[in-house]
Protein backbone atom coordinates (compact mmCIF):
# COMPACT_ATOMS: atom_id res chain seq x y z
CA UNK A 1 -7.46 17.71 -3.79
CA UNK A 2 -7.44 14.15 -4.76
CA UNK A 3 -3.89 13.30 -6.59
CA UNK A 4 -3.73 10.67 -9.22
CA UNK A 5 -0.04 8.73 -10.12
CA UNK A 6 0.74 8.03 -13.39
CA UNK A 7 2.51 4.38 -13.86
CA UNK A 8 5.33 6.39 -15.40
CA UNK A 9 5.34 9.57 -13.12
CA UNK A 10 8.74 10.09 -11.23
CA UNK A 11 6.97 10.40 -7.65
CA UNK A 12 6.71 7.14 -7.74
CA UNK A 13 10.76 7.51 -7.02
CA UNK A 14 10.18 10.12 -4.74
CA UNK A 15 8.80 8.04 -1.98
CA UNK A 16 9.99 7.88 1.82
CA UNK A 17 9.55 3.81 2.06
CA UNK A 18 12.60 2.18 3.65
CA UNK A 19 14.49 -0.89 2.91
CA UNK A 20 11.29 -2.71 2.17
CA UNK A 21 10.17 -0.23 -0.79
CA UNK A 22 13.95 -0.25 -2.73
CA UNK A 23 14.00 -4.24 -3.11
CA UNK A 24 13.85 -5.79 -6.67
CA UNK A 25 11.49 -6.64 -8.88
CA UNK A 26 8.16 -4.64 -8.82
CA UNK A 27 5.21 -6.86 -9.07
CA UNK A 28 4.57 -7.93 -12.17
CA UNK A 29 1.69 -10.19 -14.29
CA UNK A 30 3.99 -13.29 -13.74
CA UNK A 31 3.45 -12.57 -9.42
CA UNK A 32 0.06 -14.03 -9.70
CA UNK A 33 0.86 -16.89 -7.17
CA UNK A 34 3.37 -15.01 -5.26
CA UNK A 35 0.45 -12.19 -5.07
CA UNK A 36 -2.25 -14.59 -3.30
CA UNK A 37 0.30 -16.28 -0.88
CA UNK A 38 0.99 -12.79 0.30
CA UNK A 39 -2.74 -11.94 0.24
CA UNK A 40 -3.29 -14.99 2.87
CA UNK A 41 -0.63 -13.70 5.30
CA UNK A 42 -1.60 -10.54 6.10
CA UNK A 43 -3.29 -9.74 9.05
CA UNK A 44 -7.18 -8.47 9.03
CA UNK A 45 -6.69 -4.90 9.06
CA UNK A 46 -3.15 -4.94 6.57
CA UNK A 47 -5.81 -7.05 4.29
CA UNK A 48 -8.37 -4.45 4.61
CA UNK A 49 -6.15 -0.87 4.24
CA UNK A 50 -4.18 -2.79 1.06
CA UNK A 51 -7.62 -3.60 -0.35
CA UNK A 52 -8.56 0.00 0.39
CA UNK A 53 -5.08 1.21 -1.94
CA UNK A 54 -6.26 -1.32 -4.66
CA UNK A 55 -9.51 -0.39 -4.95
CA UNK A 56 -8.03 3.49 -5.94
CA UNK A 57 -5.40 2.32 -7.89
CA UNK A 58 -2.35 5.02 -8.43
CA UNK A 59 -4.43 7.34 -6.04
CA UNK A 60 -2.59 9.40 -3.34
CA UNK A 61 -4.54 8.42 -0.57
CA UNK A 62 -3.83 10.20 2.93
CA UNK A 63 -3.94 8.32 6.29
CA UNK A 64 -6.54 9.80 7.76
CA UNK A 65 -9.04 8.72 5.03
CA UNK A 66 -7.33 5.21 4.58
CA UNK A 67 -8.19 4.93 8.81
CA UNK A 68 -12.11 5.61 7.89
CA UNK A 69 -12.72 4.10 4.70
CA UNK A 70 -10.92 0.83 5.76
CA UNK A 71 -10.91 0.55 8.99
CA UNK A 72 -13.87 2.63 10.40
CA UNK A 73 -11.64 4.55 12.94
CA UNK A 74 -12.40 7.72 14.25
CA UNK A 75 -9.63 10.34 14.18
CA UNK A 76 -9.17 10.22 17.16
CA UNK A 77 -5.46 9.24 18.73
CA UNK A 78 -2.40 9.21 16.09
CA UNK A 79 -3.85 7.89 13.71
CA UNK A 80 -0.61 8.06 11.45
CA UNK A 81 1.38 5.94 13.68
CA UNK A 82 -1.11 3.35 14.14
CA UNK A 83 -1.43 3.18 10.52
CA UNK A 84 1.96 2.68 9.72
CA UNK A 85 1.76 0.57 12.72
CA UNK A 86 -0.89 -1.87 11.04
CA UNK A 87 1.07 -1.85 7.22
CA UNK A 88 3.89 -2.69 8.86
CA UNK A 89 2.48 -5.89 9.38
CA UNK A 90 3.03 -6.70 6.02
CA UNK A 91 6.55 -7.47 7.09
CA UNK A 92 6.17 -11.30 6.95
CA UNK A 93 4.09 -11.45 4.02
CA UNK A 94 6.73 -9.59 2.19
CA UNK A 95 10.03 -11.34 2.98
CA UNK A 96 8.12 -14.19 1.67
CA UNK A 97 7.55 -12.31 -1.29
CA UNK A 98 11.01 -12.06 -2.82
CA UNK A 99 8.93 -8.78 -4.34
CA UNK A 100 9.49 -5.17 -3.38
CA UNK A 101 6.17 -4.03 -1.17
CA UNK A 102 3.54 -3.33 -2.81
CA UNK A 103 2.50 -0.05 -1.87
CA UNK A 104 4.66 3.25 -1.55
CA UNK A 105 4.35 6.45 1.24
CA UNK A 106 5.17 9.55 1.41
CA UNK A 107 6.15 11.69 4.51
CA UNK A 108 3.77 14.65 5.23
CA UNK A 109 5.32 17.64 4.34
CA UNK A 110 6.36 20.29 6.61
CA UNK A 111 4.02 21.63 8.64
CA UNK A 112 1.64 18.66 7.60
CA UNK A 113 0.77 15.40 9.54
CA UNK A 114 0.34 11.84 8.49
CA UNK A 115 1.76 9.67 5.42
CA UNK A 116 0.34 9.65 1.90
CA UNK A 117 -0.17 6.08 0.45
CA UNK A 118 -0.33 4.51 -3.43
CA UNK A 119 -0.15 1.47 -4.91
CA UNK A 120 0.44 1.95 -8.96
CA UNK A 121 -1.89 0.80 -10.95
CA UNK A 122 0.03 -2.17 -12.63
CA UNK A 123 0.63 -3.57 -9.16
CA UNK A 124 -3.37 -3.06 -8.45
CA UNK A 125 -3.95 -5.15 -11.56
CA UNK A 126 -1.90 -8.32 -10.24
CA UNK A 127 -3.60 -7.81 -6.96
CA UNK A 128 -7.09 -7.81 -8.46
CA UNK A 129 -6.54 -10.43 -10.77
CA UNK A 130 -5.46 -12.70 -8.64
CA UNK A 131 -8.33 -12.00 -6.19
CA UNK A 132 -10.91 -12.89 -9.18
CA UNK A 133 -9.02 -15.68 -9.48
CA UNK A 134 -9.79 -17.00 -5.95
């Protein structure tokens, strides 16, 4: 069942992100700079899941598909790990950022494996915009 996010819906508040995903401000239209400088520091495959999130803006989008669609990996392995493993790459880029991350997660629930990923759709739109900019 695919799961769209509202920009106002409170699961957006809900999320299991860590001290990265509480920081102050969101991005916002005025990030447009900001946005590409943290565009050009991520690595290859953070570039090419966050792309994946922006392209399906406010989407709940579960590891396992952002592995394929992105990345072209098999399921094979733990796949949830090494995708958290390759977002958290965005570590650099976002301490530069003075900006919150730009994507949130969710823990599986019980019984469940593997994180669910979103970026809202008013983040999306600085992300794009500043990619057509380019």
């Amino acid at each position: 069942m695919t799961v769209y996010l509202a920009e106002a819906d409170s699961r957006w508040g809900e999320h299991s992100g860590e001290e990265g995903h509480y920081r102050d401000p969101e991005w916002g239209p005025e990030d447009l700079e900001r946005a590409a400088a943290f565009l050009l520091e991520l690595a290859p495959q953070a570039r090419q899941m966050f792309e994946y999130l922006l392209r399906n803006p406010g989407r709940a989008i579960h590891c396992t598909e952002l592995a394929d669609k992105a990345l072209g990996w098999s399921s094979e392995g733990d796949i949830a790990r090494r995708v958290a493993g390759v977002l958290n790459g965005m570590s650099k880029a976002d301490s530069n950022s003075g900006r919150r991350l730009p994507f949130y997660w969710w823990e599986a629930p019980a019984g469940s494996t593997g994180a669910t990923y979103a970026v809202r759709s008013s983040v999306a739109a600085v992300f794009l915009a500043t990619q057509l900019g380019q």
